[in-house]
Protein backbone atom coordinates (compact mmCIF):
# COMPACT_ATOMS: atom_id res chain seq x y z
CA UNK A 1 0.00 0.00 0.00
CA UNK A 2 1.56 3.66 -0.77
CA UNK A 3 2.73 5.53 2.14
CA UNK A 4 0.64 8.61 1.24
CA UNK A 5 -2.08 6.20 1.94
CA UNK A 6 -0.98 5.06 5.17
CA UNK A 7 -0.46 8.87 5.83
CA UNK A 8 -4.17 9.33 4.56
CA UNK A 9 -5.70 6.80 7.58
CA UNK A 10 -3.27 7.94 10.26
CA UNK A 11 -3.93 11.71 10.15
CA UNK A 12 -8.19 11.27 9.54
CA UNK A 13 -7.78 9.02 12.93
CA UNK A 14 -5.57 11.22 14.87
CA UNK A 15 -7.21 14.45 13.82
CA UNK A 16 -10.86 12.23 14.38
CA UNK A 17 -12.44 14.01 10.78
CA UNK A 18 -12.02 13.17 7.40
CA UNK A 19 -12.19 16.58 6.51
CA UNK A 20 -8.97 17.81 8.95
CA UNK A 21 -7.31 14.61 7.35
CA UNK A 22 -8.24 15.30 3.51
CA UNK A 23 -6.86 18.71 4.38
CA UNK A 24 -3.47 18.00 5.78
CA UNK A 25 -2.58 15.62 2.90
CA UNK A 26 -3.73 18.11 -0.08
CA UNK A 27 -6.78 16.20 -1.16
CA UNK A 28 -10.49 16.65 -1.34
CA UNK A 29 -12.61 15.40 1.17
CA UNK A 30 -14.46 13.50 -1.40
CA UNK A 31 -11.47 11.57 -2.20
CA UNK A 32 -10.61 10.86 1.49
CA UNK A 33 -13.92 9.00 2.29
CA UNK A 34 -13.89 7.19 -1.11
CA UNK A 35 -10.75 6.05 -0.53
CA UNK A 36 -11.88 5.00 3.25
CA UNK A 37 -15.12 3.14 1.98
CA UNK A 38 -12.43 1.46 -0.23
CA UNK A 39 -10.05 0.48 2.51
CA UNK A 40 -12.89 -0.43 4.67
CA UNK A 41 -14.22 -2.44 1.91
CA UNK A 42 -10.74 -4.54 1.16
CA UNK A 43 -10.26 -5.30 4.69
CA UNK A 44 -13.48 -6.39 5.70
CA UNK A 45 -14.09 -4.18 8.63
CA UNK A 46 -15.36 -1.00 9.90
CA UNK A 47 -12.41 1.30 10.75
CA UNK A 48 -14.08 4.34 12.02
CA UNK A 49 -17.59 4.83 13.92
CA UNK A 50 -19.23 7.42 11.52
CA UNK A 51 -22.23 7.79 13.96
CA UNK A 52 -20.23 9.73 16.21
CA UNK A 53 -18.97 13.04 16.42
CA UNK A 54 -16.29 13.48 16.54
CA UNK A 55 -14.83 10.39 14.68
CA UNK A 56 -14.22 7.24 16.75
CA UNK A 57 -11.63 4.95 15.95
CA UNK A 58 -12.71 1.14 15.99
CA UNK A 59 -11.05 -1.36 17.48
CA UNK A 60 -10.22 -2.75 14.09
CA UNK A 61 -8.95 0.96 12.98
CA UNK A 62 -6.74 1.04 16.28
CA UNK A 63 -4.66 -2.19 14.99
CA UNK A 64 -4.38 -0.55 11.15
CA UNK A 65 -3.48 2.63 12.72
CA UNK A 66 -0.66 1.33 14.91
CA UNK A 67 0.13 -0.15 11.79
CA UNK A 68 0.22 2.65 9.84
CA UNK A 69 2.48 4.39 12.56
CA UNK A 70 4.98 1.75 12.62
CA UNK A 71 5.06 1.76 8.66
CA UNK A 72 5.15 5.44 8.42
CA UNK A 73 7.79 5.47 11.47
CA UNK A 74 10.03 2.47 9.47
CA UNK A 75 9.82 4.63 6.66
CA UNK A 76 11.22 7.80 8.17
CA UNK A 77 14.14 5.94 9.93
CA UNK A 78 14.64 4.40 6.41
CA UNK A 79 14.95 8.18 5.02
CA UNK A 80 17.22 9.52 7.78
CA UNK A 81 19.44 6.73 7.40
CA UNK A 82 19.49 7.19 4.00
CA UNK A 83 19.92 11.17 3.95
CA UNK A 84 23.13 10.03 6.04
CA UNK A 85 24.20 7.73 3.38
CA UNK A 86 23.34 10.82 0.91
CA UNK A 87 26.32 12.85 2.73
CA UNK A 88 24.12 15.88 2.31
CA UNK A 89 21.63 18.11 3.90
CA UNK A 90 18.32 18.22 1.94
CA UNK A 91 14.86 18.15 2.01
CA UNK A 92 12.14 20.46 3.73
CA UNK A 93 12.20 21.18 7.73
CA UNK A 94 8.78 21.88 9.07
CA UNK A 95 8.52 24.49 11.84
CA UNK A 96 5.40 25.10 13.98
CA UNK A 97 5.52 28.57 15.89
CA UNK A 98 3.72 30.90 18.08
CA UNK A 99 3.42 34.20 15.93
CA UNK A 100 5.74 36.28 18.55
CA UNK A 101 9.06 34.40 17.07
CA UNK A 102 8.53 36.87 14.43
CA UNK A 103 8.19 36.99 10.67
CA UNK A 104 11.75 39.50 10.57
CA UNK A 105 13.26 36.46 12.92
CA UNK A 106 11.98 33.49 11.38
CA UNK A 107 13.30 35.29 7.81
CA UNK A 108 16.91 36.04 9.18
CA UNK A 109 17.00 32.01 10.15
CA UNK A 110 15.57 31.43 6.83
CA UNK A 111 18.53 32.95 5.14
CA UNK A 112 21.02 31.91 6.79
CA UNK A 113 19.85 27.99 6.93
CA UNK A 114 19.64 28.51 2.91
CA UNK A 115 23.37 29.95 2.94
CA UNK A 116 24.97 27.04 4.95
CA UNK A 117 22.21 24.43 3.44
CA UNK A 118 21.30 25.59 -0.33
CA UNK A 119 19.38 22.03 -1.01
CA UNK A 120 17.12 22.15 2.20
CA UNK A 121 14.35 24.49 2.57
CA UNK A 122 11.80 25.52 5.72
CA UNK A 123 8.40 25.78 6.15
CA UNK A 124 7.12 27.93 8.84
CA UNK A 125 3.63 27.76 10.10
CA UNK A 126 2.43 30.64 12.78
CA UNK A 127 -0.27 29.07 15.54
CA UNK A 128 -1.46 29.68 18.69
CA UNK A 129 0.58 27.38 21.26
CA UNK A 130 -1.82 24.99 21.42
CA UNK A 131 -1.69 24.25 17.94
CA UNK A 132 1.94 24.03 18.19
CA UNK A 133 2.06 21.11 20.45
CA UNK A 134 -0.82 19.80 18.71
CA UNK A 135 1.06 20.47 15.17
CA UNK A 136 4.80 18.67 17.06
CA UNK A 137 2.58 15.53 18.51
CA UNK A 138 1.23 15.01 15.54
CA UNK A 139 4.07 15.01 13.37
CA UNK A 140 2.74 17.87 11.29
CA UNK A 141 5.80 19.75 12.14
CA UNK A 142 9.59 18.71 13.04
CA UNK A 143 10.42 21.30 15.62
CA UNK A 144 7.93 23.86 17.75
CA UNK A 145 8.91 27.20 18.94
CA UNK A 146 7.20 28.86 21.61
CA UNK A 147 6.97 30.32 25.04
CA UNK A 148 6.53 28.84 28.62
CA UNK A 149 7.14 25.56 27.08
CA UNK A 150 5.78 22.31 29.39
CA UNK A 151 7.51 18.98 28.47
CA UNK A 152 4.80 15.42 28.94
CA UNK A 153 4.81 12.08 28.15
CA UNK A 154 4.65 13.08 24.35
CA UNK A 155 6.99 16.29 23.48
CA UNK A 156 10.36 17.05 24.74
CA UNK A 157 11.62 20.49 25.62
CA UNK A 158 14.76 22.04 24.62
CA UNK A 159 15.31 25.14 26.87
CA UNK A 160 16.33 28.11 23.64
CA UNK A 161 16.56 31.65 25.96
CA UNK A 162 14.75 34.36 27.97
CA UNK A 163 13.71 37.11 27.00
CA UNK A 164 13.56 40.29 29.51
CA UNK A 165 9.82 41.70 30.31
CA UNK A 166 9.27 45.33 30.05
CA UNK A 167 6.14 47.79 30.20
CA UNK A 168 5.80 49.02 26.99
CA UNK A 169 3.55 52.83 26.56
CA UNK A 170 2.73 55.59 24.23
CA UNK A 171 5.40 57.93 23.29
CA UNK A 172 2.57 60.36 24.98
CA UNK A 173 2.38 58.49 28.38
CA UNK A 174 2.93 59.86 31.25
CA UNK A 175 5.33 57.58 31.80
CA UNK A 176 7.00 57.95 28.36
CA UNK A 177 9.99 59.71 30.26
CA UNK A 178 11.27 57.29 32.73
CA UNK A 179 13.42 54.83 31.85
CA UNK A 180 12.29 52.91 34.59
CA UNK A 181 9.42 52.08 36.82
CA UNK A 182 8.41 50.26 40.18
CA UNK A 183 5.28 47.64 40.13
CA UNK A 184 3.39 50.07 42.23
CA UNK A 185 3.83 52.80 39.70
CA UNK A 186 1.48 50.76 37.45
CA UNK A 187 -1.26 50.34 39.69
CA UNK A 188 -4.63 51.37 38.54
CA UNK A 189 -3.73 52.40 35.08
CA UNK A 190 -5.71 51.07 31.76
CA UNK A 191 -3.59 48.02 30.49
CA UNK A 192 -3.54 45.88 27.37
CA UNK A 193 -2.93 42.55 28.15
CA UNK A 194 -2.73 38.94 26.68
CA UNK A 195 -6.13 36.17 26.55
CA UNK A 196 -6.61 34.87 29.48
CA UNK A 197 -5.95 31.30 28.31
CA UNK A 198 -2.69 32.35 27.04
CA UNK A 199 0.56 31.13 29.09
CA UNK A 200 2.27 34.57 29.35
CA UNK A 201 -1.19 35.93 30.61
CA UNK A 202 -0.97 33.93 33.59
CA UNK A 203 2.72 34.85 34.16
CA UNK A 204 2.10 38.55 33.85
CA UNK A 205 -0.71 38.08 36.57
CA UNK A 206 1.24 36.05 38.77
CA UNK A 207 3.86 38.82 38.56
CA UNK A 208 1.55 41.77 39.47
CA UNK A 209 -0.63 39.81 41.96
CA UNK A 210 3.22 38.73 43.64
CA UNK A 211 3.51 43.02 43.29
CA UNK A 212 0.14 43.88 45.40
CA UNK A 213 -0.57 45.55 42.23
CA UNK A 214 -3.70 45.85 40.24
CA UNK A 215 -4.73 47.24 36.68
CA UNK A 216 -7.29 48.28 34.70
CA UNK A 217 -7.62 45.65 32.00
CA UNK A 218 -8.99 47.67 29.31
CA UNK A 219 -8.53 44.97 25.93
CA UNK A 220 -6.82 41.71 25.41
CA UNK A 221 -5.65 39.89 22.54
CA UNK A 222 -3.95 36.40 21.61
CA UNK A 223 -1.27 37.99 19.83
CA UNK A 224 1.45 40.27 20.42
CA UNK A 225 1.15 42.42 17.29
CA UNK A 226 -2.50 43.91 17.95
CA UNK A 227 -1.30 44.33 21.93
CA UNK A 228 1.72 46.69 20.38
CA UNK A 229 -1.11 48.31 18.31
CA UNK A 230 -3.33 48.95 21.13
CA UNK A 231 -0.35 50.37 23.45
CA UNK A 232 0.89 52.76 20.38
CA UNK A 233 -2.79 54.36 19.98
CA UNK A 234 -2.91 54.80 23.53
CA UNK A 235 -5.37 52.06 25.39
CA UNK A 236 -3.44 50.61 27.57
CA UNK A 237 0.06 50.60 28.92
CA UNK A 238 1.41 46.53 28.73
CA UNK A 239 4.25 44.45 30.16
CA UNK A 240 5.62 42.17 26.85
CA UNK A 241 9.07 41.33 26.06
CA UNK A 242 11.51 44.00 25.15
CA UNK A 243 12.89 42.04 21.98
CA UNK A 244 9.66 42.42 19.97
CA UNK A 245 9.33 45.80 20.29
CA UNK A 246 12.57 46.64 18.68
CA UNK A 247 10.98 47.79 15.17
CA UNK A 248 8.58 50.00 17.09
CA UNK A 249 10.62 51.50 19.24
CA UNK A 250 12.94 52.48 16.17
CA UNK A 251 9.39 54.17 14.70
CA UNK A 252 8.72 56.03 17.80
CA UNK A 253 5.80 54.45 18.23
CA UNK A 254 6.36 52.39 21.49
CA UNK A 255 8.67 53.16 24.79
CA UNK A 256 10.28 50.05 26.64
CA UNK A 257 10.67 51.03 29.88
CA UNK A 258 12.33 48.67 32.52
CA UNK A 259 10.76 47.03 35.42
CA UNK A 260 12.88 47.46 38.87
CA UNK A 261 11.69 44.14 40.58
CA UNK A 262 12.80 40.58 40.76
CA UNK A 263 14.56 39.52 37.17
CA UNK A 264 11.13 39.07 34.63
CA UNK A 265 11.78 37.14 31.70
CA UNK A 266 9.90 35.53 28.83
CA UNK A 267 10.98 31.37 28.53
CA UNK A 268 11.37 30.34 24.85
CA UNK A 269 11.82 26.95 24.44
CA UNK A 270 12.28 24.16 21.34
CA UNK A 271 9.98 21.35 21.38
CA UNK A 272 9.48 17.79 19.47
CA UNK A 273 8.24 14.95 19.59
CA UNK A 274 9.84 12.00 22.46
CA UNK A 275 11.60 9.27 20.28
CA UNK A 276 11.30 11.43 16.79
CA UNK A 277 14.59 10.61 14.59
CA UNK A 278 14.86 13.53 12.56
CA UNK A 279 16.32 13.35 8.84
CA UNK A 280 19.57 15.43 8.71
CA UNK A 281 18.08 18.80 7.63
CA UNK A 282 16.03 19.39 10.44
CA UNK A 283 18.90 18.03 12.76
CA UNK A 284 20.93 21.08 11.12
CA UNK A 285 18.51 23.21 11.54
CA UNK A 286 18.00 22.50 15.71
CA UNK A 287 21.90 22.65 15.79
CA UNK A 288 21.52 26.30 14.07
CA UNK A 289 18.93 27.45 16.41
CA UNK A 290 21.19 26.33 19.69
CA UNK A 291 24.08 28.08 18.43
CA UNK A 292 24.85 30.74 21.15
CA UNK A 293 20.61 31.92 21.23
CA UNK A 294 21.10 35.04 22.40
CA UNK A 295 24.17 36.19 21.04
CA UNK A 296 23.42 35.30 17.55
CA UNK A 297 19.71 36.31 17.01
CA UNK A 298 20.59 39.91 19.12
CA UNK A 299 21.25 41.38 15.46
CA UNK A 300 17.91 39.74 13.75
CA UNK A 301 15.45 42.05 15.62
C-alpha cells in the first residue's frame, strides 16, 4: 500500500475528521472517504464509527493505525538513514511557531539555513501554542517554537533563551519619560494585556498579583502584534518582552521602559516529539537554532 495512503488513515484518525485529514494531505474530502469506503471495503471491517462526532476509531482501525504508525515510522528511519548515506543536507524542515518568534526572525533564520544548506528548505507555520504542540505531537511539524514551554509524556523540551519583560507605553504616556518604573507605579492604570488562556497571561498576573498591584484591563488579545497596536494608539500601557518591540521602538511608536523588581523574563523553548529521529536537515537546523541563542539572534530584531 503507498505511504501517502498510510499517511491518509493515520492523520483522519488522529485528527478524528475526514475533513482535517483530507486537508493536511492536499486532497479533497471527497477523495478521502472514497478512498476509506475502499479500505474499509478490502479489509473487511469498519475502521471508524461514523455515527459519532467526533470520529471514533474502531477497534479494528486502532490495529491498522498502529500499523500505519509503525510503517510510516520504518519509513522515516529508512529516510534519515538514508539522507546520512546521501552525505548531504536536503529536504524540507517543518517548523510550527507561536506568531511572537517573528516573521523578521523566522526570515533572518531562513537565510542563513539557505546559505549554509542551499538544497534544504523551511516551512514555517504561525499558531497559537496549542496548535503548536498539537502540530509537534502530531508530526505535522519537526520542531515547535514557543513560550513557557511544558515537556509530557509526548513532546520534549529544549530550553532556547529568555527574553527580559518590560512595560511598553505611548510615546505620549505619562510615563513615556522614565526609563524605569516600580510595580506600584502601574497600579490602577488602563492596560492591554494577553487572553486569558494564554501562558504569558498567567505569568504577567502572577507577577503583578506577587507586586500587590492591580490594573485596569482595558482589551486583550492572543497575539502580540495587535497588543503593540493597542499600546501605540494609547489604550493601555502593557508588560511584553523587550525584543519584539525593537521595530517600534525604532518608529517612535512604542517606549520600553524597565521594570525594577525581581529579574522578569519571557521562557522560549524548542519542542518535538519523544523518540522522533529527525532526517539530517532538520537536525541542522535544531543545531543552528542552539548556536549561542542570544548572542546570535541579538542582530535579527
Amino acid at each position: 500500500m503507498p505511504f501517502d495512503h498510510l499517511k491518509l488513515f493515520k492523520d483522519i484518525a488522529q485528527a478524528q475528521s475526514v475533513s482535517k485529514g483530507a486537508a493536511m494531505n492536499g486532497v479533497s474530502q471527497s477523495a478521502a472517504s472514497q478512498h476509506l469506503l475502499e479500505l474499509e471495503r478490502e479489509l473487511g471491517v469498519a475502521l471508524l464509527d461514523r455515527t459519532r462526532r467526533p470520529l471514533e476509531v474502531t477497534e479494528a482501525g486502532k490495529e491498522y493505525l498502529e500499523m500505519c504508525r509503525d510503517v510510516l515510522g520504518r519509513h522515516a528511519e529508512f529516510q534519515a538513514a538514508l539522507d546520512r548515506l546521501k552525505n548531504r543536507i536536503e529536504g524540507t524542515v517543518r517548523i510550527a511557531s507561536i506568531y511572537s518568534v517573528g516573521l523578521s526572525e523566522m526570515s533572518h533564520l531562513e537565510q542563513e539555513f539557505s546559505r549554509r544548506y542551499p538544497d534544504a528548505t523551511l516551512e514555517v507555520e504561525y499558531l497559537r501554542p496549542e496548535k503548536v504542540y498539537e502540530a509537534v505531537m502530531t508530526d505535522r511539524a519537526d520542531l515547535g517554537l514557543l513560550s513557557y514551554p511544558e515537556s509530557s509524556k509526548d513532546v520534549t523540551v529544549l530550553p532556547w533563551r529568555k527574553e527580559e519583560m518590560v512595560v511598553a507605553v505611548s510615546p505620549y504616556h505619562k510615563l513615556a519619560r522614565k526609563t524605569e518604573v516600580f510595580p506600584k507605579d502601574l497600579a490602577g492604570m488602563d492596560f492591554v494585556g494577553f487572553d486569558a488562556d494564554l501562558p504569558i497571561r498567567r505569568e504577567v498576573d502572577r507577577f503583578l498579583r506577587d507586586q500587590h498591584v492591580q490594573v485596569n484591563m482595558t482589551l486583550h488579545f492572543d497575539n502580540l502584534q495587535m497588543i503593540k497596536e493597542a499600546v501605540a494608539h494609547g489604550s493601555g500601557i502593557s508588560i511584553m518582552p523587550a525584543r519584539v518591540m525593537a521595530s517600534e521602538v525604532a518608529q517612535g511608536r512604542l517606549v520600553p521602559i524597565s521594570i525594577a523588581a525581581p529579574d522578569l523574563y519571557r521562557p522560549l523553548g524548542i519542542v518535538h516529539r519523544r523518540k522522533k529521529r529527525f532526517h539530517r536537515a532538520a537536525q541542522a537546523f535544531l543545531e543552528l537554532l542552539q548556536e549561542q541563542p542570544t548572542a546570535a539572534l541579538a542582530g535579527m530584531v
